[in-house]
N, C-alpha and C. Protein backbone atom coordinates (compact mmCIF):
# COMPACT_ATOMS: atom_id res chain seq x y z
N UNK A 1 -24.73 1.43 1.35
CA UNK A 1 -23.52 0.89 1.96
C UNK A 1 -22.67 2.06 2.45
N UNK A 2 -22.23 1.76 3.71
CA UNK A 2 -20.95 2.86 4.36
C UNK A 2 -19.90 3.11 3.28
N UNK A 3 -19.40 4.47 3.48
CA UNK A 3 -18.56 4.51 2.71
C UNK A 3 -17.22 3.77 3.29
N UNK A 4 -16.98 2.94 4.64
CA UNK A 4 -15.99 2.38 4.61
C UNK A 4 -16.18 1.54 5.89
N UNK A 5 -16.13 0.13 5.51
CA UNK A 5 -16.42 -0.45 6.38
C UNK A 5 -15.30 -1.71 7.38
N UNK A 6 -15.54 -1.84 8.53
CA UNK A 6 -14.46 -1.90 9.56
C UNK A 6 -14.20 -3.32 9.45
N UNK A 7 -12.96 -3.71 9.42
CA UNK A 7 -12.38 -5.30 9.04
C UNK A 7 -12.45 -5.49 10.47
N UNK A 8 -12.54 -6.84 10.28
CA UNK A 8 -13.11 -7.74 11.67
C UNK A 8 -12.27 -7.94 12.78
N UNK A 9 -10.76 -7.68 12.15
CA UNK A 9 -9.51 -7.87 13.57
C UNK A 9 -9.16 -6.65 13.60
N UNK A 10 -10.17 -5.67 14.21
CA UNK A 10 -9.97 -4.63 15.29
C UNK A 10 -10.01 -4.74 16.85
N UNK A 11 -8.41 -4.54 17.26
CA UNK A 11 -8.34 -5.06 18.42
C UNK A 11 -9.15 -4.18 19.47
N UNK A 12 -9.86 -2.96 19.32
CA UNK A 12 -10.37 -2.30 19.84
C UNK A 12 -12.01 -1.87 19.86
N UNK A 13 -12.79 -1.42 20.77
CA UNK A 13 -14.30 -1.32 20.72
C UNK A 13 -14.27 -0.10 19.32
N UNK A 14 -13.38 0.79 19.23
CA UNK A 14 -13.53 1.39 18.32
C UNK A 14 -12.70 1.00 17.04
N UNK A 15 -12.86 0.88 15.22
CA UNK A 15 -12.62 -0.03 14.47
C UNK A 15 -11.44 1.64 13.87
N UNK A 16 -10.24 0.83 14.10
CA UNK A 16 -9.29 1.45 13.42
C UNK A 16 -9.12 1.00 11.62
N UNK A 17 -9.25 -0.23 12.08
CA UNK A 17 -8.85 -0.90 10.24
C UNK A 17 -9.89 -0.58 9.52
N UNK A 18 -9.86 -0.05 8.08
CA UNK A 18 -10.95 0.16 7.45
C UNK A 18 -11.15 -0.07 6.41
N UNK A 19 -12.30 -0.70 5.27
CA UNK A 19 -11.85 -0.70 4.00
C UNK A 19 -12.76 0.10 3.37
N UNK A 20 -12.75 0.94 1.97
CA UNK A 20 -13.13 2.08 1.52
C UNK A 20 -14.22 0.95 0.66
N UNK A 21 -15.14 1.12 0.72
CA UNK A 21 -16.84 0.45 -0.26
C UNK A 21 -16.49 1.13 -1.41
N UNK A 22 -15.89 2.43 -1.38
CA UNK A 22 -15.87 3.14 -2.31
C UNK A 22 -14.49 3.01 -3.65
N UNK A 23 -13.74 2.15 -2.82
CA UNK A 23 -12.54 1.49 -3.98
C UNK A 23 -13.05 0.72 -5.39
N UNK A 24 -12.02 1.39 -5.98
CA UNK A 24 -11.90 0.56 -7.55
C UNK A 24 -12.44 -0.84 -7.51
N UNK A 25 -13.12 -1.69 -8.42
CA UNK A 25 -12.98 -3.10 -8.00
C UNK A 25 -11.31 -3.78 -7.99
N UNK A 26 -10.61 -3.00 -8.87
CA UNK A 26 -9.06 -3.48 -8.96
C UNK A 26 -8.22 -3.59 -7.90
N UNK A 27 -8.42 -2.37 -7.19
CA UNK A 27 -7.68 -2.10 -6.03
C UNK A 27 -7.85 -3.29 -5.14
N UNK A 28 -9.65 -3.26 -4.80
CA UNK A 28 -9.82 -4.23 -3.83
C UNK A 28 -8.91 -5.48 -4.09
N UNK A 29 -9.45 -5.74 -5.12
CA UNK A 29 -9.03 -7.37 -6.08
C UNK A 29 -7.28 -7.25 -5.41
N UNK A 30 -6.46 -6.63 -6.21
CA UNK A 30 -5.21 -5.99 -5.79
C UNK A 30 -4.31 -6.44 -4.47
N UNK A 31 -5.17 -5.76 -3.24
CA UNK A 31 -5.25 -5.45 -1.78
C UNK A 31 -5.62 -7.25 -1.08
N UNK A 32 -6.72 -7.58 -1.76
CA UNK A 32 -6.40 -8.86 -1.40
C UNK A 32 -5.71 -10.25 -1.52
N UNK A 33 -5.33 -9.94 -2.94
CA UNK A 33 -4.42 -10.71 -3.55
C UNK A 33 -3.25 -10.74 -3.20
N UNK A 34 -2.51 -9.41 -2.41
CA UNK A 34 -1.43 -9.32 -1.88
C UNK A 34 -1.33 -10.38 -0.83
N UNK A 35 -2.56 -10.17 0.29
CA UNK A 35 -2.08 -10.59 1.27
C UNK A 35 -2.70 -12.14 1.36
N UNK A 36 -3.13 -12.29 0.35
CA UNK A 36 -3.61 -13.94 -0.01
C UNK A 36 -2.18 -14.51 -0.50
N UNK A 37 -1.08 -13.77 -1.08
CA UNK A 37 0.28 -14.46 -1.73
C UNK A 37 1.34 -14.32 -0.24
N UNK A 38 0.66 -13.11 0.17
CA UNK A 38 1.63 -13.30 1.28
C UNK A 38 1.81 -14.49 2.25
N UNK A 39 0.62 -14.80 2.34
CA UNK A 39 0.46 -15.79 3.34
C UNK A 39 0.86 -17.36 2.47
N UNK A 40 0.73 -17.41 1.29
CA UNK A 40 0.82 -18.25 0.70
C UNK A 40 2.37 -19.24 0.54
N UNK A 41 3.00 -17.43 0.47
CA UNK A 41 4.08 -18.11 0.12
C UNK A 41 5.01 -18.03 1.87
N UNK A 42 4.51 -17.29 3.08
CA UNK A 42 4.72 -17.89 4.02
C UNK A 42 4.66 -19.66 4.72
N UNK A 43 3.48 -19.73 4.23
CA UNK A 43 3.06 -20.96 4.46
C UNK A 43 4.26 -22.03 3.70
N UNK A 44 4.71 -21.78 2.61
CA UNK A 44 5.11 -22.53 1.63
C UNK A 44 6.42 -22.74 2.28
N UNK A 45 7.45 -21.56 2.39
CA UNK A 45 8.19 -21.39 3.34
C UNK A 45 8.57 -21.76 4.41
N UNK A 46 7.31 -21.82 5.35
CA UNK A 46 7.20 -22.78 6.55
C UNK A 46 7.49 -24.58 6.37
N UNK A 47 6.40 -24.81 5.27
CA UNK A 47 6.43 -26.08 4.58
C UNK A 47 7.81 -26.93 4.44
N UNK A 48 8.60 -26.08 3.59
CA UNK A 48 9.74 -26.72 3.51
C UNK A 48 10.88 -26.71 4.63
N UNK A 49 10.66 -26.06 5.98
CA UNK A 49 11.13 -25.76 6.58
C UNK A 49 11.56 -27.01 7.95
N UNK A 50 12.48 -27.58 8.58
CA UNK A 50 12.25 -28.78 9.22
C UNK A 50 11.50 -27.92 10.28
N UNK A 51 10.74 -28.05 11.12
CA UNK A 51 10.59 -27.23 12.56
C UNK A 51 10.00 -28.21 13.37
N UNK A 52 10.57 -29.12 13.28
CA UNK A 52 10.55 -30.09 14.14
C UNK A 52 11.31 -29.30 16.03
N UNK A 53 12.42 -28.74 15.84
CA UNK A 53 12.59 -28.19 17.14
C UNK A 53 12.61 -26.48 16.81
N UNK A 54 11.65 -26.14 16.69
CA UNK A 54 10.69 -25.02 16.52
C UNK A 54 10.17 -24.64 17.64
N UNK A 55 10.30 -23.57 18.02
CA UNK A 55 9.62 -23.13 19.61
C UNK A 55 8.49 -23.04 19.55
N UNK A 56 7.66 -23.44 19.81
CA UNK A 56 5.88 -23.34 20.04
C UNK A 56 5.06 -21.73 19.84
N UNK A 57 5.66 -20.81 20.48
CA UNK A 57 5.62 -19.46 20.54
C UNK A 57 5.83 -19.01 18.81
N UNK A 58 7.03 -19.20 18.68
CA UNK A 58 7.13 -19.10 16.93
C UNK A 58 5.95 -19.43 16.17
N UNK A 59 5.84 -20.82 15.94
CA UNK A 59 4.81 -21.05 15.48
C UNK A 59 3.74 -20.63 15.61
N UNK A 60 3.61 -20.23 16.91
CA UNK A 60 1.97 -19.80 17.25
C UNK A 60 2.09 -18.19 16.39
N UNK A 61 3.28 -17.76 16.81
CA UNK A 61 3.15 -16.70 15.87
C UNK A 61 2.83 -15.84 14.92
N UNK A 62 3.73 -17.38 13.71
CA UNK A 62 3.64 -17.49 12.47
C UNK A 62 2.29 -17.53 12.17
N UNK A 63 1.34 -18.23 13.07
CA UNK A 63 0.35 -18.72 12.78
C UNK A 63 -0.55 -17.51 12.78
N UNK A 64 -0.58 -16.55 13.68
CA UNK A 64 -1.29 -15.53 14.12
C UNK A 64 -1.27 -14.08 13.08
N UNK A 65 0.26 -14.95 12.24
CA UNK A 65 0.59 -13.76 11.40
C UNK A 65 -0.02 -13.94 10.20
N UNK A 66 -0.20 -15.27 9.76
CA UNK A 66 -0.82 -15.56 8.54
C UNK A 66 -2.72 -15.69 8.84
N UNK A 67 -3.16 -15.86 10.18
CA UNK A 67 -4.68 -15.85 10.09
C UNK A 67 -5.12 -13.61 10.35
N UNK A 68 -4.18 -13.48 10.76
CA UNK A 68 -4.58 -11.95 10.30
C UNK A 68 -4.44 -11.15 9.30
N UNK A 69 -3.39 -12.00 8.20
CA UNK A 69 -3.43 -11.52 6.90
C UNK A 69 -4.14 -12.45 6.25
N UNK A 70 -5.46 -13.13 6.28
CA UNK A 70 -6.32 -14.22 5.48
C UNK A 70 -7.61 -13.36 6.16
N UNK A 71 -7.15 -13.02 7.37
CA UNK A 71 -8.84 -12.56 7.66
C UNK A 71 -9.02 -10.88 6.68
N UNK A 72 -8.08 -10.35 7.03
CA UNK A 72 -7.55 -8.67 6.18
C UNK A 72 -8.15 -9.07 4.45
N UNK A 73 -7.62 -10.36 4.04
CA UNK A 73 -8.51 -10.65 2.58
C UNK A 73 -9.65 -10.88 2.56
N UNK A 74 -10.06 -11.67 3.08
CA UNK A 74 -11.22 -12.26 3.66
C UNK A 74 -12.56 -10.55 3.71
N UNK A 75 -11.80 -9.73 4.40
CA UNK A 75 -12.67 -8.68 4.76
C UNK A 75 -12.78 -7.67 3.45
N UNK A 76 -11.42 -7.97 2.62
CA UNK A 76 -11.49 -7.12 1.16
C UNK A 76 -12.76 -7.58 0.32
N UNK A 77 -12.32 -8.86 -0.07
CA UNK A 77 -13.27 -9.64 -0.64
C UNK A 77 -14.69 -9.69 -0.70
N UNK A 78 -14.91 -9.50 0.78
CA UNK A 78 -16.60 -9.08 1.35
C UNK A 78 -17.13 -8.18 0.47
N UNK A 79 -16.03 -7.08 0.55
CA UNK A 79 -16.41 -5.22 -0.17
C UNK A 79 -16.42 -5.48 -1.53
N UNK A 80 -15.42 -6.48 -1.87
CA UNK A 80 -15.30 -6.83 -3.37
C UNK A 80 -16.96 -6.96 -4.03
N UNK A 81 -16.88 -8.26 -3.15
CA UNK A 81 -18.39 -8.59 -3.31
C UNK A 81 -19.48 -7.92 -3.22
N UNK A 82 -19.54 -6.96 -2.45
CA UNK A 82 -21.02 -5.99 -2.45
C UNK A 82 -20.82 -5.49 -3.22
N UNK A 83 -19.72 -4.75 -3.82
CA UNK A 83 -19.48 -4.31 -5.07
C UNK A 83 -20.04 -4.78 -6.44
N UNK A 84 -19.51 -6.19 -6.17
CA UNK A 84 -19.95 -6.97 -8.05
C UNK A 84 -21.35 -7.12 -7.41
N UNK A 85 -22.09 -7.46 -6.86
CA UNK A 85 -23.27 -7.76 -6.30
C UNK A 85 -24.02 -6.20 -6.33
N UNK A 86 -24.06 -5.36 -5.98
CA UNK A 86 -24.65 -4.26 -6.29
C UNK A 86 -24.45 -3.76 -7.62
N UNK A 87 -23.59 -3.77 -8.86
CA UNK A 87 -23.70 -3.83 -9.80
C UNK A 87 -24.30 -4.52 -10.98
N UNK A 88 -24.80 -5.61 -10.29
CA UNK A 88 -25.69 -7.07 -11.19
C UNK A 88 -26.90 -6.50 -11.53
């Protein structure tokens, strides 16, 4: 396995975002858990929120802001996993 491999919302042919194969399992665990609460408690936030006259743009926003911090876990998790999976 690379020592660090490129998360999937790189807006570019070349991969700026990166995650280290070589992290703690904690860290990873950590790193994704952040942005799994982040979004969580965005969402939650939103939830209680009326946005009934909510600008469309906003929302799409919001929306864009929470599927790039789910995909950012999403891509920890992967590493997580080759991790516990290469250790079995």
């Amino acid at each position: 396995m690379s020592a660090h491999i490129s998360m999937t919302h790189n807006e570019d042919s070349i991969p700026v975002l990166l995650v280290s194969s070589e992290a703690p399992l904690d860290v990873l665990h950590n790193s994704a858990a952040s942005r799994f609460l982040a979004v969580t408690q965005m969402m939650e936030s939103l939830a209680s929120l009326d946005i009934s006259s909510a600008k469309g743009a906003d929302v799409q926003q919001l929306a864009h802001a929470a599927a790039m911090l789910l995909r950012d876990g999403c891509d920890v998790m992967d590493v997580l996993g080759r991790q516990i999976r290469l250790r079995v």
